[in-house]
Protein backbone atom coordinates (compact mmCIF):
# COMPACT_ATOMS: atom_id res chain seq x y z
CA UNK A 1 -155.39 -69.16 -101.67
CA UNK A 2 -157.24 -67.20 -98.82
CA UNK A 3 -157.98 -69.85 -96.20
CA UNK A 4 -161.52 -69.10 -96.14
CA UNK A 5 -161.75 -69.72 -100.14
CA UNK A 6 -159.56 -72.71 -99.29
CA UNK A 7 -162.11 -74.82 -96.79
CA UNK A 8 -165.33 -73.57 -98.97
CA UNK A 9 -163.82 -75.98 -101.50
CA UNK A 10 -163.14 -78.73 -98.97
CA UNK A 11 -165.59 -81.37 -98.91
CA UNK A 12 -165.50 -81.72 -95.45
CA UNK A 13 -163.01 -81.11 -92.22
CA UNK A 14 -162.57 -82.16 -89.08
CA UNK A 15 -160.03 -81.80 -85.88
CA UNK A 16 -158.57 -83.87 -83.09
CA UNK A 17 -155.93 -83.77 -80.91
CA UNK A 18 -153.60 -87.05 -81.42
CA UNK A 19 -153.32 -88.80 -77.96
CA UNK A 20 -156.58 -90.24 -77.04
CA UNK A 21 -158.71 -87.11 -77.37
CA UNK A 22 -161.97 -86.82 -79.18
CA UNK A 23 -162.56 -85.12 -82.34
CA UNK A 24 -163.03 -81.69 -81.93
CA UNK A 25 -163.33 -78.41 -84.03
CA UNK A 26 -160.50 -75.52 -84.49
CA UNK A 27 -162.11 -72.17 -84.29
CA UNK A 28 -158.40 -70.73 -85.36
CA UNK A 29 -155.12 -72.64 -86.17
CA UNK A 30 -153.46 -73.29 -83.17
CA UNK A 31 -150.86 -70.04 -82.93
CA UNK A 32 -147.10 -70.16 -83.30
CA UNK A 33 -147.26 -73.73 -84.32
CA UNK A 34 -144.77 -75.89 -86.88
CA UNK A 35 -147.42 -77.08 -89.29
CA UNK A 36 -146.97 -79.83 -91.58
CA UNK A 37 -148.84 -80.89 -94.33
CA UNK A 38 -149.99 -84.60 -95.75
CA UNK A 39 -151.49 -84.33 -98.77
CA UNK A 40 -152.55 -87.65 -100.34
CA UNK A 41 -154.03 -89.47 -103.52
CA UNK A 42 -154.68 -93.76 -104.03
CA UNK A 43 -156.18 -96.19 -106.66
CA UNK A 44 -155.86 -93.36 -109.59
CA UNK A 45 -155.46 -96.09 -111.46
CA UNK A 46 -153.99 -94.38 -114.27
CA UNK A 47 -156.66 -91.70 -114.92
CA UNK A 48 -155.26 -88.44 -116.67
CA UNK A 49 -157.87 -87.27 -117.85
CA UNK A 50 -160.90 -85.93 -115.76
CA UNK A 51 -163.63 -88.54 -115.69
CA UNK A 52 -166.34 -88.04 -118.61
CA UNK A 53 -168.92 -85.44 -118.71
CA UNK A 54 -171.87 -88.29 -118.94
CA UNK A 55 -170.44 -90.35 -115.67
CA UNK A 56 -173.19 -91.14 -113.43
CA UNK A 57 -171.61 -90.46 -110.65
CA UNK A 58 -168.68 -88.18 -110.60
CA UNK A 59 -169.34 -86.34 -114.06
CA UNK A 60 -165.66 -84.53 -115.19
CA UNK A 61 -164.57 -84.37 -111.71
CA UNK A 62 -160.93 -84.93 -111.63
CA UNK A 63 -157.76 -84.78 -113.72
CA UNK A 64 -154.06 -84.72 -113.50
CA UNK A 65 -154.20 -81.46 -114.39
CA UNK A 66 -156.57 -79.70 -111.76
CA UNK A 67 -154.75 -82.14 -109.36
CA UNK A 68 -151.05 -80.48 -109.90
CA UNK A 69 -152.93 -77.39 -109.85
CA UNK A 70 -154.68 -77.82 -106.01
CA UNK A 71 -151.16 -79.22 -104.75
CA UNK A 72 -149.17 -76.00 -106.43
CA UNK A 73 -152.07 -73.93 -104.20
CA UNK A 74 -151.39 -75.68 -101.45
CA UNK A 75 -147.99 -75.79 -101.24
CA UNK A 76 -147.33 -72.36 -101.35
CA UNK A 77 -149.68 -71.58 -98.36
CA UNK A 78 -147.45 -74.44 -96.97
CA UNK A 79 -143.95 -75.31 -98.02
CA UNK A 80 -143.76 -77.78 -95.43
CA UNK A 81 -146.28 -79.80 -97.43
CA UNK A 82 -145.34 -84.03 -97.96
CA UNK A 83 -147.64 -85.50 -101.19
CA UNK A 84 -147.81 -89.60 -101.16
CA UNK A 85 -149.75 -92.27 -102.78
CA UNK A 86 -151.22 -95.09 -101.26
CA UNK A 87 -150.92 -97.58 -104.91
CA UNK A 88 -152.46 -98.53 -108.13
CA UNK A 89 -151.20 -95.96 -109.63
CA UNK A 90 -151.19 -98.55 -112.83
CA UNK A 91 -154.29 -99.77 -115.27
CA UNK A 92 -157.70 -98.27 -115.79
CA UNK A 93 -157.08 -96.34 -119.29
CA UNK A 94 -155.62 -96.29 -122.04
CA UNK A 95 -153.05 -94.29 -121.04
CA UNK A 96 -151.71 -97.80 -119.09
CA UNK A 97 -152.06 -99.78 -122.38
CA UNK A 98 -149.99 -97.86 -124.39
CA UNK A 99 -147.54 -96.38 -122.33
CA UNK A 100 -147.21 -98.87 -119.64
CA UNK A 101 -146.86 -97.05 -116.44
CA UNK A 102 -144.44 -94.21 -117.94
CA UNK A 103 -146.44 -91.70 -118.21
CA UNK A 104 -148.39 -91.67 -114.69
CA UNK A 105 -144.68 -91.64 -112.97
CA UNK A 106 -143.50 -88.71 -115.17
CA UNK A 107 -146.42 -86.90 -114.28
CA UNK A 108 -146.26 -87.43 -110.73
CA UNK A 109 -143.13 -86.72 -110.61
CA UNK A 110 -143.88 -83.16 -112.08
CA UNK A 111 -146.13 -82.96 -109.40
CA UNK A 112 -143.43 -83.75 -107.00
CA UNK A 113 -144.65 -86.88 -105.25
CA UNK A 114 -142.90 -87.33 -102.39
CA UNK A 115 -142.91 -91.29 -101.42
CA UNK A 116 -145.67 -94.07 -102.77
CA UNK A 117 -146.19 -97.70 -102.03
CA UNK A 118 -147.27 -100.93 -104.15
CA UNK A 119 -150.63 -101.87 -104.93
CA UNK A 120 -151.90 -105.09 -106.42
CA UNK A 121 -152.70 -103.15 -109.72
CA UNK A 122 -149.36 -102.34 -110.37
CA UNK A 123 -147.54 -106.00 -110.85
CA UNK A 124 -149.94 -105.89 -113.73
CA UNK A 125 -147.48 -105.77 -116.05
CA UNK A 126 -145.33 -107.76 -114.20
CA UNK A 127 -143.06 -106.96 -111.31
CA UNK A 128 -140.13 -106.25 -114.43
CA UNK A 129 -142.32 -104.46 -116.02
CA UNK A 130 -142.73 -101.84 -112.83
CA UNK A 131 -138.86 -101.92 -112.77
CA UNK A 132 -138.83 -100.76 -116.38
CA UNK A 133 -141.13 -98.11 -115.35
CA UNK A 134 -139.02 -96.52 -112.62
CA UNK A 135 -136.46 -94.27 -114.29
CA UNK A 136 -139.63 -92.10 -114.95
CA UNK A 137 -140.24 -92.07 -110.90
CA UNK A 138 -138.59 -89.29 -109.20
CA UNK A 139 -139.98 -90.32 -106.21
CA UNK A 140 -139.19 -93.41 -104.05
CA UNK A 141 -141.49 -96.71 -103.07
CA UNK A 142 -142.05 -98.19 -99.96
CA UNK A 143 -143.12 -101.47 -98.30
CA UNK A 144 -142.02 -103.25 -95.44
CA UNK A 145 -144.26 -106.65 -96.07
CA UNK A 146 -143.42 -107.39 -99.45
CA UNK A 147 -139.93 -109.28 -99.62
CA UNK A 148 -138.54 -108.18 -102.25
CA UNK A 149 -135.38 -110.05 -101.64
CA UNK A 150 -134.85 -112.20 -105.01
CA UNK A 151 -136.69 -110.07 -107.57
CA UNK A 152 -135.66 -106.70 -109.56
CA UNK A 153 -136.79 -104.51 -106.70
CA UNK A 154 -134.12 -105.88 -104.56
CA UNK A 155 -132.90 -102.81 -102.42
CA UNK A 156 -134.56 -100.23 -104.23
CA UNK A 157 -137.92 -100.58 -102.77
CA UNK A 158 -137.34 -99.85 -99.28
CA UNK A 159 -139.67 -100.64 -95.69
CA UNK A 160 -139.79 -97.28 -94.71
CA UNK A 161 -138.16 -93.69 -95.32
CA UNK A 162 -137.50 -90.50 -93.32
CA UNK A 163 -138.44 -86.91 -93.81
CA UNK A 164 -137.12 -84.35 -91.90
CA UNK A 165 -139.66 -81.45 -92.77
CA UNK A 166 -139.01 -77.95 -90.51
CA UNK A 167 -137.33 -79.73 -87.87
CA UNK A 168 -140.23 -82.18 -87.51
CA UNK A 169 -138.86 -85.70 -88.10
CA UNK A 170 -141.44 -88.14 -90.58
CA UNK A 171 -141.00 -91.85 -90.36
CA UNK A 172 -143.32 -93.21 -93.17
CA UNK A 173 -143.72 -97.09 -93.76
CA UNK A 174 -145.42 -98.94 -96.40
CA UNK A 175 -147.80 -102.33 -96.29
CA UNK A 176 -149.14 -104.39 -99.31
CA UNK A 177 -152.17 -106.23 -99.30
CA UNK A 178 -152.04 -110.27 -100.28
CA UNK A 179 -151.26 -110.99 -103.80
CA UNK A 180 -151.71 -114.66 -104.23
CA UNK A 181 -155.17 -115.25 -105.19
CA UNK A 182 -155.44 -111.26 -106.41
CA UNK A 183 -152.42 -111.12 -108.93
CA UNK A 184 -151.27 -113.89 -111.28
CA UNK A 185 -148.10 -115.28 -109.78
CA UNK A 186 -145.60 -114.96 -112.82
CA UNK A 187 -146.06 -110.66 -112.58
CA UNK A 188 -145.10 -110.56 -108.52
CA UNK A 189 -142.62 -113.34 -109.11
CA UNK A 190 -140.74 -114.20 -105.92
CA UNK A 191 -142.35 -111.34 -103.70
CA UNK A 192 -142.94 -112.86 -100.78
CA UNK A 193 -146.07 -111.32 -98.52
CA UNK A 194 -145.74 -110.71 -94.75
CA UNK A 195 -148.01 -110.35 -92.23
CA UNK A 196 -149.04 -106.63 -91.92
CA UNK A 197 -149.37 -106.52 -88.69
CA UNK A 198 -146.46 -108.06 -87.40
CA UNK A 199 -144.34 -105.76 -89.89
CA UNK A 200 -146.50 -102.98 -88.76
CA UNK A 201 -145.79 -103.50 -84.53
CA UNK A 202 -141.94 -103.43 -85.67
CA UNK A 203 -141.86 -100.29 -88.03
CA UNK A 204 -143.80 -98.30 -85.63
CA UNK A 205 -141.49 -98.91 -83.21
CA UNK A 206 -138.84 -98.44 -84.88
CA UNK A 207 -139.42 -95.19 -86.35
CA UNK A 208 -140.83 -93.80 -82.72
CA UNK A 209 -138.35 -95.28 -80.18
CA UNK A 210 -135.38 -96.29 -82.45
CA UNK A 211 -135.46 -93.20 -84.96
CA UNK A 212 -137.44 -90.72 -82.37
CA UNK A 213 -139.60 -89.86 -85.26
CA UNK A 214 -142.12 -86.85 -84.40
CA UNK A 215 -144.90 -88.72 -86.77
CA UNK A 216 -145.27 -92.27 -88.15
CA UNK A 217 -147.26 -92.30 -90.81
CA UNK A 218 -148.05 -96.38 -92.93
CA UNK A 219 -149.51 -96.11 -96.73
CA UNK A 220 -150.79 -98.82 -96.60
CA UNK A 221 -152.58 -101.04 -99.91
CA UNK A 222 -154.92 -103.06 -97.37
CA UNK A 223 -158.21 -101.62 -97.73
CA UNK A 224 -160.22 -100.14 -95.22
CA UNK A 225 -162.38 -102.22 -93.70
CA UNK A 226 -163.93 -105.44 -94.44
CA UNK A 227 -167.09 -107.51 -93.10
CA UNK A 228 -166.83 -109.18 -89.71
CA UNK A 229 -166.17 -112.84 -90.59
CA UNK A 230 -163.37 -111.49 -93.44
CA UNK A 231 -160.14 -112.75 -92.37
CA UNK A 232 -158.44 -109.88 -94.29
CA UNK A 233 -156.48 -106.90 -92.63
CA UNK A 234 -157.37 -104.15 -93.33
CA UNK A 235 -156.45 -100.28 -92.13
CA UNK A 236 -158.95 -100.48 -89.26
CA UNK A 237 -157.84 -103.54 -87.97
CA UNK A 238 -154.09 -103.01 -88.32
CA UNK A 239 -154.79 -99.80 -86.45
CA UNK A 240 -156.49 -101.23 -83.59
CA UNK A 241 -153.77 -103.75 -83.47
CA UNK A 242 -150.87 -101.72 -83.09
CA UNK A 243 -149.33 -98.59 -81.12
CA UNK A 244 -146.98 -95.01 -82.45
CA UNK A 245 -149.13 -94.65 -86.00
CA UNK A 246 -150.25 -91.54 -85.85
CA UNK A 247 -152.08 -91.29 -89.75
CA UNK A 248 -153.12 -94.44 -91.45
CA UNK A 249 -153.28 -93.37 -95.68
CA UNK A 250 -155.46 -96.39 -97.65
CA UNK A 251 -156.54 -97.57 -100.80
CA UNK A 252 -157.12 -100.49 -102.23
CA UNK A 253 -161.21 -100.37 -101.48
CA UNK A 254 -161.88 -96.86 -103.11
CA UNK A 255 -163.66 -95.67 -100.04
CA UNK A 256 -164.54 -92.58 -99.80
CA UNK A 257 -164.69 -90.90 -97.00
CA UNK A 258 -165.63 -87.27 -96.36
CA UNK A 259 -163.13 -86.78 -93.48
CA UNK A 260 -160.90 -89.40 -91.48
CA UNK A 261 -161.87 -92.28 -89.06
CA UNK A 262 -160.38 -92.20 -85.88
CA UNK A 263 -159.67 -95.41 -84.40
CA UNK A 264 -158.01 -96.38 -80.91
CA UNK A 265 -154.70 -98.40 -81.36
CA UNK A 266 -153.97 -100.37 -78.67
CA UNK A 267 -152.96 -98.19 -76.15
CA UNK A 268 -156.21 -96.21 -76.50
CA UNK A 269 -154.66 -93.18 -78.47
CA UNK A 270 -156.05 -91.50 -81.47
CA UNK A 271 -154.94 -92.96 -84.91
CA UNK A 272 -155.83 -91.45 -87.90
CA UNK A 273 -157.12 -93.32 -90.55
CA UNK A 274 -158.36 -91.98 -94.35
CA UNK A 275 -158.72 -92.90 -97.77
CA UNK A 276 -159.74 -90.56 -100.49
CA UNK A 277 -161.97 -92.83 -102.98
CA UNK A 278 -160.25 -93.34 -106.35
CA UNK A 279 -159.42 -91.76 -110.26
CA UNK A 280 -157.84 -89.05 -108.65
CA UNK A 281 -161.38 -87.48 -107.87
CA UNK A 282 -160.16 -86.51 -104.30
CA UNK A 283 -157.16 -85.19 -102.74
CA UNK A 284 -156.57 -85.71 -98.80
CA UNK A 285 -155.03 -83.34 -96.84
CA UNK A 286 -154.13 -83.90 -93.06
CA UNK A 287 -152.38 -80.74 -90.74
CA UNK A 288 -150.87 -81.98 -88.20
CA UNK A 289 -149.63 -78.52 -85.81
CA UNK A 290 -146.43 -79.27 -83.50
CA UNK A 291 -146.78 -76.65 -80.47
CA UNK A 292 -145.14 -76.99 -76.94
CA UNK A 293 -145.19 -80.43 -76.54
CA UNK A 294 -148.76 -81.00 -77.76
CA UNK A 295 -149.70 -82.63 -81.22
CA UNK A 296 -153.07 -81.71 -82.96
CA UNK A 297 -154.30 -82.61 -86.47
CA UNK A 298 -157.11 -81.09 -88.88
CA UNK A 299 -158.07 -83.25 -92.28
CA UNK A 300 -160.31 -82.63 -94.72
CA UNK A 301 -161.12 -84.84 -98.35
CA UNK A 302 -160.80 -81.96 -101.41
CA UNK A 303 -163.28 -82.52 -104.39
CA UNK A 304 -160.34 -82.21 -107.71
CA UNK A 305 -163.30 -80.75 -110.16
């Protein structure tokens, strides 16, 4: 796909340099840089199909289909592309009812996911029932806040994971939002729920100082922001609370935004912060371009239709 083609189907862009600069716009891609790829879906919430023509708001936009299409595109004008999900991947159709979860990991995994994490929606047919499910996964799960120490997921769902993509080194972490009061306590079972935050201060730092990652990137199931007096986390609060996230991937709230926040973590750099709606309408993309020393980053939200 000819780049111009490419951004007229963007539904928007925008550029910053990571670091504590403003947003700014690329007239060209910054030359001889390693450019790496994020593309990213969350709350699809098991929707294969494209939405229906008579929606009254996003009328056949959509599909699993259209979706593998886009990230085929993509990835051949990048090879260095990662694709994650930020959870609830599970219930919203039929397609859940029957097949319990099966069928949205085999298609993923045709699509190649790369690396997911929990969200609330997916304990819904119990935490064994997600186990059950996994064979069909060809792609790992994350979280570092849900203790998973004496359930099924024991060891297999890990805090965080490493990429190495074109010599660029990817630490990417994983945060689940509160499940008592949200999900029934016999599906999550013994999960025990951390504080986000606190998990969040010691995975950044880990993967920057500890594993001298190039990026740290958190999916994170928190939601995106919440009213003042809410004593919930969400992504804009956990960002502003801690330091070394570079790109902040949400769900949970189906927000939809046109292009990513920028927030100021706590030592007053640049984080990245976006979420992509729901029902696989959009598909994020974030470029982050490694060259001499300096990091910049371009994202845009892609209308799947």
């Amino acid at each position: 796909m000819k780049r111009r083609d490419f951004i007229q189907k963007t539904a928007a862009g925008s550029a910053l340099v990571v670091g504590g600069l403003s947003l700014s716009s690329f007239s060209v891609e910054p030359k001889n840089a390693k450019r790496i790829t994020i593309l990213h879906t969350n709350d699809t919430h098991s929707h294969i199909d494209p939405l229906a023509e008579d929606d009254p708001r996003n009328p056949n936009m959509g599909g699993a289909a259209r979706r593998a299409t886009l990230v085929e595109t993509i990835r051949r004008e990048n090879p260095n592309t990662l694709l994650l999900d930020a959870g609830d991947i599970f219930q919203g159709t039929p397609y859940f009812n029957y097949y319990g979860g099966e069928l949205e990991f085999k298609i993923m995994s045709m699509m190649k996911y790369d690396l997911a994490t929990l969200g609330n929606h997916d304990f819904d047919n119990g935490i064994d029932g997600f186990h059950k499910q996994l064979p069909h996964a060809k792609f790992d799960f994350v979280s570092a806040n849900y203790d998973f120490k004496n359930t099924v997921l024991d060891g297999i769902v890990k805090p965080y994971k490493i990429f190495t993509v074109d010599g660029i080194k990817i630490g990417i972490f994983g945060l689940g939002v509160e499940l008592q009061g949200l999900v029934d306590k016999k599906l999550y079972k013994e999960t025990v729920y951390n504080d986000p935050i606190a998990v969040a201060q010691d995975m950044s730092r880990l993967l920057k100082t500890d594993e001298k990652c190039d990026l740290v990137l958190c999916l994170s199931h928190l939601g995106f922001a919440y009213d003042k007096d809410s004593d919930k986390v969400s992504d804009l609060t956990l960002a502003r609370a801690t330091k070394n996230i570079d790109l902040i991937i949400g769900g949970h709230t189906h927000t939809f935004l046109s292009k990513p926040y920028v927030a100021q973590n706590l030592d007053g750099e640049d984080v990245l912060v976006n979420q992509v709606g729901c029902y696989g309408i959009n598909l994020g993309q974030i470029d982050f371009y490694f060259e001499k020393g300096k990091k910049t980053a371009e994202g845009r939200t892609i209308n799947v239709g």
